[in-house]
N, C-alpha and C. Protein backbone atom coordinates (compact mmCIF):
# COMPACT_ATOMS: atom_id res chain seq x y z
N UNK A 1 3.71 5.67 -49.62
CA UNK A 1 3.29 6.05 -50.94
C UNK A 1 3.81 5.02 -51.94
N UNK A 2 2.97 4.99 -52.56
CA UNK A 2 3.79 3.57 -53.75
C UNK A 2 3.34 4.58 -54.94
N UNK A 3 4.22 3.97 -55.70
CA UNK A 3 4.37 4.85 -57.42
C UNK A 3 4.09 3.58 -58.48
N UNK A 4 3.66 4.27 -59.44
CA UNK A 4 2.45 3.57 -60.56
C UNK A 4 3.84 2.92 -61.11
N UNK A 5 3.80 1.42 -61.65
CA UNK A 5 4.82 0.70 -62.54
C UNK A 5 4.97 1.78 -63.48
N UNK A 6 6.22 1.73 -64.23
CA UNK A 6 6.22 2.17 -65.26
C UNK A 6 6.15 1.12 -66.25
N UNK A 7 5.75 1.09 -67.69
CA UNK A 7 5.66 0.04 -68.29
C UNK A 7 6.70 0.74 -70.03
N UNK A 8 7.54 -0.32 -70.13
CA UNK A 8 8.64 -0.05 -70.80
C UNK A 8 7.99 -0.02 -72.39
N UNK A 9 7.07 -1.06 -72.38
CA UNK A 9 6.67 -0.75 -74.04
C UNK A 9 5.71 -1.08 -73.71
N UNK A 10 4.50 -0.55 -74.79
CA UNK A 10 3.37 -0.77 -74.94
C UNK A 10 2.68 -2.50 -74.29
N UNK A 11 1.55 -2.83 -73.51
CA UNK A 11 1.58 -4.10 -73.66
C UNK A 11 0.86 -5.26 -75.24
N UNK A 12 0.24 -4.39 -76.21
CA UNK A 12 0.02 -4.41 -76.94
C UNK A 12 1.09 -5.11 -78.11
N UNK A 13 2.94 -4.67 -78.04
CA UNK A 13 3.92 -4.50 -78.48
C UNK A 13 4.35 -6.21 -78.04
N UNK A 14 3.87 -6.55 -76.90
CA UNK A 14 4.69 -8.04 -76.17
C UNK A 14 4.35 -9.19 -76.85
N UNK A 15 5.17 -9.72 -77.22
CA UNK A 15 4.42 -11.23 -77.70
C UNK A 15 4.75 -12.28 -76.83
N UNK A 16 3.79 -13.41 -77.35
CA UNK A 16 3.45 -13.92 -76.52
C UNK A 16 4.70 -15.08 -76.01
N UNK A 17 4.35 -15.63 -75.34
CA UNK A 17 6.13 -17.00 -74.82
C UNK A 17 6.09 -18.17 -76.13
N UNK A 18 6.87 -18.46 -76.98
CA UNK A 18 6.96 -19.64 -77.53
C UNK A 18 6.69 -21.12 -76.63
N UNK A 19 6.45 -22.12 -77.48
CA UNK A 19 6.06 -23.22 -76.70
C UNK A 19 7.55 -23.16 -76.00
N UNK A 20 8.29 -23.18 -76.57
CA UNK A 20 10.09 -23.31 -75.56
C UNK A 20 9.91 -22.39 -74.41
N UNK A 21 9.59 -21.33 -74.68
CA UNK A 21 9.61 -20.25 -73.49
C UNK A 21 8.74 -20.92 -72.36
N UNK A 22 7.91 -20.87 -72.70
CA UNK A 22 6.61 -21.79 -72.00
C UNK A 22 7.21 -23.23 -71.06
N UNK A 23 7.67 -23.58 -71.45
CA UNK A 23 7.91 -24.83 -71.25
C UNK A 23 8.86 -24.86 -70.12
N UNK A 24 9.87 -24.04 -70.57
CA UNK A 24 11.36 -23.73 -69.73
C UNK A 24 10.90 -22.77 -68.96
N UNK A 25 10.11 -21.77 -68.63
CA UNK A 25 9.63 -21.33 -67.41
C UNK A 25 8.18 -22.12 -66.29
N UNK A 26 7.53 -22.51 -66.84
CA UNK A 26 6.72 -23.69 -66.38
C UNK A 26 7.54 -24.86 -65.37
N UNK A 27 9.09 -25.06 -66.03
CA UNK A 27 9.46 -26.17 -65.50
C UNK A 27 10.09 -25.94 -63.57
N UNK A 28 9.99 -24.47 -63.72
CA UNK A 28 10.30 -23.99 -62.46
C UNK A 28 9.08 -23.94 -61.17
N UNK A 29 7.82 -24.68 -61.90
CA UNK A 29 6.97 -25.08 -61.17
C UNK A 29 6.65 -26.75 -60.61
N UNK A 30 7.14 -27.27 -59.55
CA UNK A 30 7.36 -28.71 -59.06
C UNK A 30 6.05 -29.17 -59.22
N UNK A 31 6.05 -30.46 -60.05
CA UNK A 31 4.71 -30.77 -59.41
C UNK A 31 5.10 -32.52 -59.92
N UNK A 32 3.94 -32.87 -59.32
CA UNK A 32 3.78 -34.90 -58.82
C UNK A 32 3.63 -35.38 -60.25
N UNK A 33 4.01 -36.54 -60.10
CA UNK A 33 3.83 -37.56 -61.37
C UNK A 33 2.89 -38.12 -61.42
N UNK A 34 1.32 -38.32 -62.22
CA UNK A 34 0.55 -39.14 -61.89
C UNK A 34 0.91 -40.26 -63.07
N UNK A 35 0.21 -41.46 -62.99
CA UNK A 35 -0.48 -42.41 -64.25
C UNK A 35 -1.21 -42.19 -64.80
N UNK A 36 -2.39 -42.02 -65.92
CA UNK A 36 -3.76 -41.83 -66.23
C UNK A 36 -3.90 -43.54 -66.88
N UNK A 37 -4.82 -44.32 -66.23
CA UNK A 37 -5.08 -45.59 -66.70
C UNK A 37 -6.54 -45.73 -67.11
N UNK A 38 -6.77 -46.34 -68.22
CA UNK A 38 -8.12 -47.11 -68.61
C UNK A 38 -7.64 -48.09 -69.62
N UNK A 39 -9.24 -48.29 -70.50
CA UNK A 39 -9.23 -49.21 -71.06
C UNK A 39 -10.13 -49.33 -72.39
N UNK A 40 -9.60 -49.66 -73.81
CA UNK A 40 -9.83 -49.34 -74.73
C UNK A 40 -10.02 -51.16 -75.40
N UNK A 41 -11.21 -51.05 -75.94
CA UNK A 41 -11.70 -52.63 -76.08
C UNK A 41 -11.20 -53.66 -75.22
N UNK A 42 -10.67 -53.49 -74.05
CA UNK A 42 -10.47 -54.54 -73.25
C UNK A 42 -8.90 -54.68 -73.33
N UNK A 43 -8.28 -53.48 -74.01
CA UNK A 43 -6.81 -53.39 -73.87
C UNK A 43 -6.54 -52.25 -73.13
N UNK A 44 -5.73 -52.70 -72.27
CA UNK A 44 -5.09 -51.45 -71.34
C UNK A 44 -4.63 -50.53 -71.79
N UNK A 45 -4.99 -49.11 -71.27
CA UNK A 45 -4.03 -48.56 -71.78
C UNK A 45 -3.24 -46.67 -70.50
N UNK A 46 -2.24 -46.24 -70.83
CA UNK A 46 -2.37 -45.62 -69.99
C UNK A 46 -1.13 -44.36 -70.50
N UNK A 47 -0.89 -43.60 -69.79
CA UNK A 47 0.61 -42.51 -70.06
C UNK A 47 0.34 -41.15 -68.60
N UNK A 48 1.60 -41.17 -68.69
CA UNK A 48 2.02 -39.94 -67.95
C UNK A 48 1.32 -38.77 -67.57
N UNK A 49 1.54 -38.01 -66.54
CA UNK A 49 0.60 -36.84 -66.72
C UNK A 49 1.00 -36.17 -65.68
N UNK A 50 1.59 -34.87 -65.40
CA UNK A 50 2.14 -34.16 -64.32
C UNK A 50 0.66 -33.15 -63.87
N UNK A 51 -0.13 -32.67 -65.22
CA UNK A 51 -1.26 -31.36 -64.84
C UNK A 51 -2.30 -32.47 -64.43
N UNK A 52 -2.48 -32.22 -63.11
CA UNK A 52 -3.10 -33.23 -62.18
C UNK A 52 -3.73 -32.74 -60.85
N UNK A 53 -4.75 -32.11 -60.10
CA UNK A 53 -5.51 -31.36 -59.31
C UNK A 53 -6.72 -31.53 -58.80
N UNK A 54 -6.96 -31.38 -57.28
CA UNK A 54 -8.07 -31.59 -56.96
C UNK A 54 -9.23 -30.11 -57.95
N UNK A 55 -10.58 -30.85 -57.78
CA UNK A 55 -11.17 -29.56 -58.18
C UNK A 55 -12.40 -29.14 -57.52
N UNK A 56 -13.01 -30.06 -56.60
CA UNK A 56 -14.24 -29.54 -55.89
C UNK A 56 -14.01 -30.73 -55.14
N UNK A 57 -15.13 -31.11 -53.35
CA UNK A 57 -15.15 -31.27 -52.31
C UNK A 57 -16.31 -32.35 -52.85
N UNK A 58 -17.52 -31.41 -52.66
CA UNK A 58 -18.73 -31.78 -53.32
C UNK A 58 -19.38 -30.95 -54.34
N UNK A 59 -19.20 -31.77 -55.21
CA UNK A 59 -19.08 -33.08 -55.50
C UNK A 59 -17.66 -33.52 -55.09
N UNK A 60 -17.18 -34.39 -55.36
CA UNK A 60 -16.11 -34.57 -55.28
C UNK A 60 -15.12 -35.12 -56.73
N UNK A 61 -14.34 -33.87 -56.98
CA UNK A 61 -13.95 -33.83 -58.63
C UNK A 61 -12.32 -33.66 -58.48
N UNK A 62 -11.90 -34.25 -59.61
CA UNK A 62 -10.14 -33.83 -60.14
C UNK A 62 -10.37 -33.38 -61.58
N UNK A 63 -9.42 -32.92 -61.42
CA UNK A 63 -8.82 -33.10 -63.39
C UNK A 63 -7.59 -33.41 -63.70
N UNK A 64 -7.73 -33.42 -64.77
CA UNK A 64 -6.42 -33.65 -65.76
C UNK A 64 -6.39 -33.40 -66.69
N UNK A 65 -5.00 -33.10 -67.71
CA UNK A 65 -4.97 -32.50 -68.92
C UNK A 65 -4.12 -33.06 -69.69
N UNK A 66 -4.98 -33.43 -70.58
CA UNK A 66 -3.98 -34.10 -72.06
C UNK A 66 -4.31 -33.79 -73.33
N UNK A 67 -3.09 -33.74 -73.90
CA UNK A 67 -3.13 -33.47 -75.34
C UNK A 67 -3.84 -33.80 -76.25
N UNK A 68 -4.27 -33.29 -77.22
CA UNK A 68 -5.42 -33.44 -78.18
C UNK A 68 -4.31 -34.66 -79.51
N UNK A 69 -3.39 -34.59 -79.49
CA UNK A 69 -2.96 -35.12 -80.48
C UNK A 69 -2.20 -36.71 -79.82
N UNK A 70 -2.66 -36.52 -78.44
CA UNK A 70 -2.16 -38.09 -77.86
C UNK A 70 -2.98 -39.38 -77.99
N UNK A 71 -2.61 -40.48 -78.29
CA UNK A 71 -2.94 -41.61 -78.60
C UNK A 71 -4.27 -42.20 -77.65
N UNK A 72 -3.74 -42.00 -76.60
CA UNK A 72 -4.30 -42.89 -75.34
C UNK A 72 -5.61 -41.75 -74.85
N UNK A 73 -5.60 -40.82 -74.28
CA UNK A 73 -6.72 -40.33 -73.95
C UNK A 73 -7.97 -40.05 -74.94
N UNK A 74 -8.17 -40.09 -75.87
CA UNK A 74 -9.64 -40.41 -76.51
C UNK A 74 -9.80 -41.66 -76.37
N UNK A 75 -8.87 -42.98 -76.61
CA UNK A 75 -9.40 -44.15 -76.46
C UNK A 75 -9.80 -44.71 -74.93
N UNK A 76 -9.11 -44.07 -73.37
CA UNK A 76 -9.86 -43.82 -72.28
C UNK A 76 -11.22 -42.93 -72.43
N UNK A 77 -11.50 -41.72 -72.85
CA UNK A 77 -12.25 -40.81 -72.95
C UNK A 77 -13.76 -42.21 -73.77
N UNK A 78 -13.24 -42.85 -74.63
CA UNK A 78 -14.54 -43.56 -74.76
C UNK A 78 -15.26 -44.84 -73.47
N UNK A 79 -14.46 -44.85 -73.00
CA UNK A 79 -15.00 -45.88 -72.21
C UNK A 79 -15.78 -45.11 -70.84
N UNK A 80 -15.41 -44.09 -70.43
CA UNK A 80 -15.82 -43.36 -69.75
C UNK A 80 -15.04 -43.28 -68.11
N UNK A 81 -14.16 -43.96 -67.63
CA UNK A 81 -13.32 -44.08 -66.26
C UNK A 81 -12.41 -44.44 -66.67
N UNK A 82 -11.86 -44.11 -65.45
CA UNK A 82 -10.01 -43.80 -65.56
C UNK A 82 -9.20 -43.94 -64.10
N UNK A 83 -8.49 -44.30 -63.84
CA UNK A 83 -7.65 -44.24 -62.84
C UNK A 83 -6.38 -43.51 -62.74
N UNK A 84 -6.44 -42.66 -61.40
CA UNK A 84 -5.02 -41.60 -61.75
C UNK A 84 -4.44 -42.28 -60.48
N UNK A 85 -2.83 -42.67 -61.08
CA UNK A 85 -2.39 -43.27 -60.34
C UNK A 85 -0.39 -42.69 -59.94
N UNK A 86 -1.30 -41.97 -58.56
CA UNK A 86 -0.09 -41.18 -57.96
C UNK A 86 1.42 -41.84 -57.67
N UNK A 87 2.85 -41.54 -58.45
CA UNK A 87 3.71 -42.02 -58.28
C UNK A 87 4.15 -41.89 -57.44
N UNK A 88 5.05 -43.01 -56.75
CA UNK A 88 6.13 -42.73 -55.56
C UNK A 88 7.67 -42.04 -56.04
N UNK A 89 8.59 -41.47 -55.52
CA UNK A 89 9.67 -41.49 -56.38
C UNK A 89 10.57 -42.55 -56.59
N UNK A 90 10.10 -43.31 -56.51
CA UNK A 90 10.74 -45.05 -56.23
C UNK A 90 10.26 -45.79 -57.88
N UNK A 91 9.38 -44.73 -58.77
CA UNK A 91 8.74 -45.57 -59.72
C UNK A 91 9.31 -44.69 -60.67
N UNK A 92 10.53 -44.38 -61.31
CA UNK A 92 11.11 -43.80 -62.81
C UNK A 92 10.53 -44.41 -63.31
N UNK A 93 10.80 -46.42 -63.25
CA UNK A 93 10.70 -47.26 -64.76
C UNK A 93 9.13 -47.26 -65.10
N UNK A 94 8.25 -46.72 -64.27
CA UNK A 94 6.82 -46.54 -64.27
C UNK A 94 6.82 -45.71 -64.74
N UNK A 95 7.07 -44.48 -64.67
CA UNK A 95 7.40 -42.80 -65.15
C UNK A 95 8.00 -43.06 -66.94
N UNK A 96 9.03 -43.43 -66.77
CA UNK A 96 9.27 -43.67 -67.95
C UNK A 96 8.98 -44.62 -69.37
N UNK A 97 8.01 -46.04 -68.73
CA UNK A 97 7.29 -46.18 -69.49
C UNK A 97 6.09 -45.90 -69.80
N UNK A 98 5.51 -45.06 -68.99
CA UNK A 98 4.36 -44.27 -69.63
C UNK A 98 4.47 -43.08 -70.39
N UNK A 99 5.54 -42.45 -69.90
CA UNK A 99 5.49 -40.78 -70.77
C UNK A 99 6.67 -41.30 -71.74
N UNK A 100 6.57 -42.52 -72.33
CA UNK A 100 7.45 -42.55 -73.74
C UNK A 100 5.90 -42.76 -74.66
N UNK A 101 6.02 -42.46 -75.62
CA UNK A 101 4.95 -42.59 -77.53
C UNK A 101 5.80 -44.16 -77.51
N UNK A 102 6.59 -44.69 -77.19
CA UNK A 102 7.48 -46.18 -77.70
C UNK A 102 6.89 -47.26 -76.72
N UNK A 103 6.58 -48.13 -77.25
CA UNK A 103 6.95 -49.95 -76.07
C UNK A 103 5.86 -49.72 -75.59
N UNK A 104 5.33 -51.00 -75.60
CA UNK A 104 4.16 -51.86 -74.53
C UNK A 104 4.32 -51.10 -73.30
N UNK A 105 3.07 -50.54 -72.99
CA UNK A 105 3.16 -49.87 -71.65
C UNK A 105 2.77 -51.02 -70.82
N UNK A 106 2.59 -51.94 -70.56
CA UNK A 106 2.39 -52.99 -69.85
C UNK A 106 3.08 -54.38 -69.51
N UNK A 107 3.79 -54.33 -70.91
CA UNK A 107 4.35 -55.87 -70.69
C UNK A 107 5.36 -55.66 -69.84
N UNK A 108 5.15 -57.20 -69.18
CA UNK A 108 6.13 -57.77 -68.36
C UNK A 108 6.06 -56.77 -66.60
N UNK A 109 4.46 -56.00 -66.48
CA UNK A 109 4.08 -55.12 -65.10
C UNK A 109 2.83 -55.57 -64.90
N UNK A 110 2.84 -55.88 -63.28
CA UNK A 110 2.13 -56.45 -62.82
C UNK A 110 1.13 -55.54 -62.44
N UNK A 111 -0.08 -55.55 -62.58
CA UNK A 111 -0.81 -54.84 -62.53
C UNK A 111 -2.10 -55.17 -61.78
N UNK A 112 -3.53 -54.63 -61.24
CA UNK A 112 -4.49 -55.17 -61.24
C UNK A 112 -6.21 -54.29 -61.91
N UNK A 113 -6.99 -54.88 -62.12
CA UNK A 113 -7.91 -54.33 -62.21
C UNK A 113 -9.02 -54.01 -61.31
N UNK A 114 -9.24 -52.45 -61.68
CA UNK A 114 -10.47 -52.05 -60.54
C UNK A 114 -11.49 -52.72 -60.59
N UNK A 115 -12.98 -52.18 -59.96
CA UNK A 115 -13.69 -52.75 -59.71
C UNK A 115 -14.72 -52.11 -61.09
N UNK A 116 -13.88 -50.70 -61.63
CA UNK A 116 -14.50 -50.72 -62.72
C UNK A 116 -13.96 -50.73 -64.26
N UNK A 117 -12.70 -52.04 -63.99
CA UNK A 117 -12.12 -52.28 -65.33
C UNK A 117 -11.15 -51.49 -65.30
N UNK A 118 -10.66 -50.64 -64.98
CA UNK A 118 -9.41 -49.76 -65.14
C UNK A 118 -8.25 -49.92 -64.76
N UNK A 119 -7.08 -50.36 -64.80
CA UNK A 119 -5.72 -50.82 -64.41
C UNK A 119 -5.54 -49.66 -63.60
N UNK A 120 -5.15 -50.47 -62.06
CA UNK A 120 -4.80 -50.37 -60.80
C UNK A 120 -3.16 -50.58 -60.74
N UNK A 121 -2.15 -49.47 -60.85
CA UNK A 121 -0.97 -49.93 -61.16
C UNK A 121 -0.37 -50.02 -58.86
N UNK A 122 0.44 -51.04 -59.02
CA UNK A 122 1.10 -51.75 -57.80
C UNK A 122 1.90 -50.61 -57.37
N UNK A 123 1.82 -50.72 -55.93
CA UNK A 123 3.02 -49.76 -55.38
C UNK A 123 3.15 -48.46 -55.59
N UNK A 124 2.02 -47.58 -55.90
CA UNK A 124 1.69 -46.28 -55.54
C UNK A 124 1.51 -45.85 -55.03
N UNK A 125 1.17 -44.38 -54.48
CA UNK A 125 0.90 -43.68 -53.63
C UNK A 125 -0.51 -43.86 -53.27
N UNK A 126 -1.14 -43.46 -54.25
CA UNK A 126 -2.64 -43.53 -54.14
C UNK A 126 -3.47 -43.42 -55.52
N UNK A 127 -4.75 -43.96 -55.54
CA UNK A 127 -5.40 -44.43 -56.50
C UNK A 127 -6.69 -43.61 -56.55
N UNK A 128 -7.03 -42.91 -57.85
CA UNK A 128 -8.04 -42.47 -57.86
C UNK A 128 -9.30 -42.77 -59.21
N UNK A 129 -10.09 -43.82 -58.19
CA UNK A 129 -10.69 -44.24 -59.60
C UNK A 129 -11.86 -43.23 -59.80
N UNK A 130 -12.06 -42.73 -61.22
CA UNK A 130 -13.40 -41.98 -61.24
C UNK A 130 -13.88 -42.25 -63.01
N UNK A 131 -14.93 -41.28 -62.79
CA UNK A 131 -15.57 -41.63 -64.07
C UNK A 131 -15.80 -40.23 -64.63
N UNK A 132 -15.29 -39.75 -66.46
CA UNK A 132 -15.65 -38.74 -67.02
C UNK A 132 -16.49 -37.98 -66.64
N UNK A 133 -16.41 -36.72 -65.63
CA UNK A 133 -17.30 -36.15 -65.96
C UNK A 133 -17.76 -35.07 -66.63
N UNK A 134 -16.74 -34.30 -67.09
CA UNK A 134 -16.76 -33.37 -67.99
C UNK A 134 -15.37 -33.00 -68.59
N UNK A 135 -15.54 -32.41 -70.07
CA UNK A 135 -14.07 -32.58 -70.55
C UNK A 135 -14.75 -30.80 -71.01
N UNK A 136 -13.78 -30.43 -71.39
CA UNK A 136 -13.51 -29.04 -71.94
C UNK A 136 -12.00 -28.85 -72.85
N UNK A 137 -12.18 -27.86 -74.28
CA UNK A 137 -10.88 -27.77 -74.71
C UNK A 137 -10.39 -26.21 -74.21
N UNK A 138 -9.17 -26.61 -74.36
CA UNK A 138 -8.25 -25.92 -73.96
C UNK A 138 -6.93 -26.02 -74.81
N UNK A 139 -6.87 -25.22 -75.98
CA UNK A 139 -5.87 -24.86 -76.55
C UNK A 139 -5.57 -26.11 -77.35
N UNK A 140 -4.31 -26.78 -76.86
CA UNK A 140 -3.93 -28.01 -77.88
C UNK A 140 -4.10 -29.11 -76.66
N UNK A 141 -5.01 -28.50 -75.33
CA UNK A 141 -5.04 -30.03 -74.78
C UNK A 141 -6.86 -30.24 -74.18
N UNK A 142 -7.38 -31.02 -73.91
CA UNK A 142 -8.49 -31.32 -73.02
C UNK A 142 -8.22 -30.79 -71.66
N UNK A 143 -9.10 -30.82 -70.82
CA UNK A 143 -9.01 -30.20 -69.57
C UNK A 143 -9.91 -31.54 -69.13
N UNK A 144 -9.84 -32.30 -68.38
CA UNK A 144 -10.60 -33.65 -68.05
C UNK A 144 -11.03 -33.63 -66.64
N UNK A 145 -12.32 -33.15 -66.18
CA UNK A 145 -12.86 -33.16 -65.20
C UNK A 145 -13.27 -34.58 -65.15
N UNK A 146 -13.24 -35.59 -63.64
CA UNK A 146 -13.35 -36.77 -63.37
C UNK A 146 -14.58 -36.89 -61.95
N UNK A 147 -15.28 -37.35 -61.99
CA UNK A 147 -15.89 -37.31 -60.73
C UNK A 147 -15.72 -38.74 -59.68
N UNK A 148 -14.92 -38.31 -59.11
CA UNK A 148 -14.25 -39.43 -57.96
C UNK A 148 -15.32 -40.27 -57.23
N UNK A 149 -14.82 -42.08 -57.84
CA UNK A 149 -15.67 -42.82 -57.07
C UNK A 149 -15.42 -43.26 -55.81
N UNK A 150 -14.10 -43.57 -56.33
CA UNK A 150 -13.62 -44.46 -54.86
C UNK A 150 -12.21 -43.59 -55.10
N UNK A 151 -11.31 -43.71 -53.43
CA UNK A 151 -9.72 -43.23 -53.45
C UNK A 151 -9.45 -44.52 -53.13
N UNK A 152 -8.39 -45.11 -52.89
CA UNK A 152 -6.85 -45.90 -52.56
C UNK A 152 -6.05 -45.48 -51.92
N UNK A 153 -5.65 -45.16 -50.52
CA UNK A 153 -4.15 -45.45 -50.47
C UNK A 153 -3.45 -46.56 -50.56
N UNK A 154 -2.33 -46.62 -50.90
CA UNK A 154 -2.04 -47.81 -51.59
C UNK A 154 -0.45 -47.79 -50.63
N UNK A 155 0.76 -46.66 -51.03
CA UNK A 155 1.58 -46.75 -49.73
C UNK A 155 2.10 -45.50 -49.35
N UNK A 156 2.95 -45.34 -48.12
CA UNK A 156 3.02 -44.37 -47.69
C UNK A 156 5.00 -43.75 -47.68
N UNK A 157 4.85 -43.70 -49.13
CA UNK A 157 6.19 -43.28 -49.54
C UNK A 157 6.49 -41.48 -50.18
N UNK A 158 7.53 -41.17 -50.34
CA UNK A 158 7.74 -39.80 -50.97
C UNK A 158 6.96 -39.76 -52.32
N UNK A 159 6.77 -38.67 -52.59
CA UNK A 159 6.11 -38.64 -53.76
C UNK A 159 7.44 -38.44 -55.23
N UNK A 160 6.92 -39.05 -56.12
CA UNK A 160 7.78 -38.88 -56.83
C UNK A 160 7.82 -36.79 -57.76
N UNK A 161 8.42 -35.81 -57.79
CA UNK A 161 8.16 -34.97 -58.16
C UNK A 161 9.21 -34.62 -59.32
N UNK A 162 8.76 -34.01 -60.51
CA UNK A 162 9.16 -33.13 -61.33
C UNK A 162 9.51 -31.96 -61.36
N UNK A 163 10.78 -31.78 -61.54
CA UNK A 163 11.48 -29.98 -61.49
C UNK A 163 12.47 -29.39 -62.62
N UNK A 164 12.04 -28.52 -62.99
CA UNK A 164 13.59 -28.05 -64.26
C UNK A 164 14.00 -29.64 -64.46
N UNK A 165 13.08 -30.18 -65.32
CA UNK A 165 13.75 -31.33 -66.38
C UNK A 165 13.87 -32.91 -65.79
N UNK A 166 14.00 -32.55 -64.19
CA UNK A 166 14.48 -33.55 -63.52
C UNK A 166 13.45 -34.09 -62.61
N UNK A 167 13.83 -35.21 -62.12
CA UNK A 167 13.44 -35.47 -60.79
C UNK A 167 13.56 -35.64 -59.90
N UNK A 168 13.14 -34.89 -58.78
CA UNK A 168 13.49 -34.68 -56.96
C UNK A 168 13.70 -32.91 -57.42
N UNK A 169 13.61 -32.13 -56.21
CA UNK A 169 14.26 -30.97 -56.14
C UNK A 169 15.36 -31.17 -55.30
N UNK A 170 16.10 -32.21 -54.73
CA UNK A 170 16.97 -31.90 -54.38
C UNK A 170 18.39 -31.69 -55.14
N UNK A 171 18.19 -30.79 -56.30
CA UNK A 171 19.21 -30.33 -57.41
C UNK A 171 19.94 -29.19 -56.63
N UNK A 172 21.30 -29.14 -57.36
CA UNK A 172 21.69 -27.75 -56.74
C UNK A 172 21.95 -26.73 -57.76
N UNK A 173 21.35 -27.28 -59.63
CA UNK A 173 21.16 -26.90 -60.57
C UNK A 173 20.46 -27.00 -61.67
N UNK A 174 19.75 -26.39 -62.11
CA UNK A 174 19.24 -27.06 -63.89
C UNK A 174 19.87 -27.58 -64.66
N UNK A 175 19.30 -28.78 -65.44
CA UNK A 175 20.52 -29.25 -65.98
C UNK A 175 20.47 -28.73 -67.54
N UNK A 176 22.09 -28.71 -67.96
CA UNK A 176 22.27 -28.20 -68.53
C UNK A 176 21.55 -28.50 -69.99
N UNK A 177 20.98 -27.95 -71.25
CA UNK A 177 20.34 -27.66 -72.06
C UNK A 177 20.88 -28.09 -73.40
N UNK A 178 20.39 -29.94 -73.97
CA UNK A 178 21.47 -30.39 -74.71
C UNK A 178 20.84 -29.67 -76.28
N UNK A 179 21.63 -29.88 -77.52
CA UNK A 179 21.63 -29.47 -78.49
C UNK A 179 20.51 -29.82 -79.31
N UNK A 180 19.96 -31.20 -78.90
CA UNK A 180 18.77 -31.63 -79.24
C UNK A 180 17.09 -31.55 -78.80
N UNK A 181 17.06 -30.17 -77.71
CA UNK A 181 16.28 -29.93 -76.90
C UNK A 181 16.09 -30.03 -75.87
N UNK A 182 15.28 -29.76 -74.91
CA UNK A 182 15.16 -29.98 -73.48
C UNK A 182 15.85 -31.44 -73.08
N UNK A 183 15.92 -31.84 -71.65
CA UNK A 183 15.87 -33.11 -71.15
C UNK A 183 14.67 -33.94 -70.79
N UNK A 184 14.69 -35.28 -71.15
CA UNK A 184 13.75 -36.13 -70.08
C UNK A 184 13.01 -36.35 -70.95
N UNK A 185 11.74 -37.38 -70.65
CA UNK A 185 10.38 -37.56 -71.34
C UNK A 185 9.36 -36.37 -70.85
N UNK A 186 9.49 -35.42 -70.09
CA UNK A 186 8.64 -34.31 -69.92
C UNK A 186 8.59 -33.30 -71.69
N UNK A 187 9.30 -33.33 -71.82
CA UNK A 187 9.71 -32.28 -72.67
C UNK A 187 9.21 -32.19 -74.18
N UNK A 188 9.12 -33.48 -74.66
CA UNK A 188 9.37 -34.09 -76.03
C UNK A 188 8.22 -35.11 -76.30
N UNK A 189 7.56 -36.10 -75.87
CA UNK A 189 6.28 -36.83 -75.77
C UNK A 189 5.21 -36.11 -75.73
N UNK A 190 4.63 -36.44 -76.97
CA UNK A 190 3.23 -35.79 -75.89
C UNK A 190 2.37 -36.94 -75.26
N UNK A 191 1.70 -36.46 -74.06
CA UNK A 191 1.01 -36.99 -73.13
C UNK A 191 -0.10 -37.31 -73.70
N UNK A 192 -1.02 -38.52 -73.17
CA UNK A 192 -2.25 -38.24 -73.29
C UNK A 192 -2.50 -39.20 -74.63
């Protein structure tokens, strides 16, 4: 026999999670580091991006999601392709110069270009070049459906992953919660 929840207050009464709440329970969900790369008048450009997912077979689709108020994804979004480019955990200084708003995301990284203009970043996991195929909003970010042209494997290393703030799960804690907000470039940049 199972017995009906009881429900303590109205659900009507609940409000909803602050972006902090949000954020700091979200972070208890691991997930991979990608790149998002294109190209905006013939200048590279690219940033960070953890919400990253296959989405259909056949066709054969991903997405991704970035912020409406980020620099870099409308100026990819015009050209129409993009490359998502799966980190190893061997690539922080990759990680971290993309998900900073600061510094040349490029200088002084060797890079190459696809076959359809889109920066092919070195020493990744794997490469997914595709082309816009449908965008949708979603709150304060895009939802970026891609329709996959070509894949890459590129090498066959750990993946680099995101957890409570950090990176690797092999933590034996969250780290602790400084006075100036969360930790890391997850937290504080926006993407996109």
């Amino acid at each position: 026999m199972t017995a009906e929840p009881a429900l303590a207050t109205d659900p009507v009464d609940v409000a909803p999670p602050t972006p902090q709440e949000l954020r700091r329970a979200m972070s208890s969900f691991a997930s991979g580091v990608t790149v998002i790369t294109g190209t905006h008048d013939e200048e590279a450009v690219g940033f960070a991006c953890q919400a990253f997912a296959s989405v259909s077979l056949e066709p054969p689709l991903v997405l991704f999601c970035a912020d409406h108020n980020g620099r870099t994804w409308p100026r990819i979004r015009e050209s129409g392709h993009f490359c998502v480019n799966v980190l190893s955990e061997e690539q922080t200084d990759i990680c971290g110069r993309f998900g900073s708003s600061k510094g040349k995301k490029y200088d002084g990284l060797e890079w190459d270009s696809s076959r359809w203009g889109t920066p092919a970043l070195r020493d990744v996991l794997l490469r997914v070049h595709c082309e816009v195929y449908d965008v949708h909003v979603a709150g304060d970010h895009d939802v970026v459906i891609g329709r996959v042209l070509e894949l890459e494997t590129v090498t066959a290393q750990r993946p680099m992953i995101f957890y409570r703030g950090q990176f690797g799960i092999d933590q034996d804690e969250p780290p602790a919660q400084s006075h100036n907000g969360p930790p890391l470039w997850g937290w504080g940049d926006h993407w996109g």
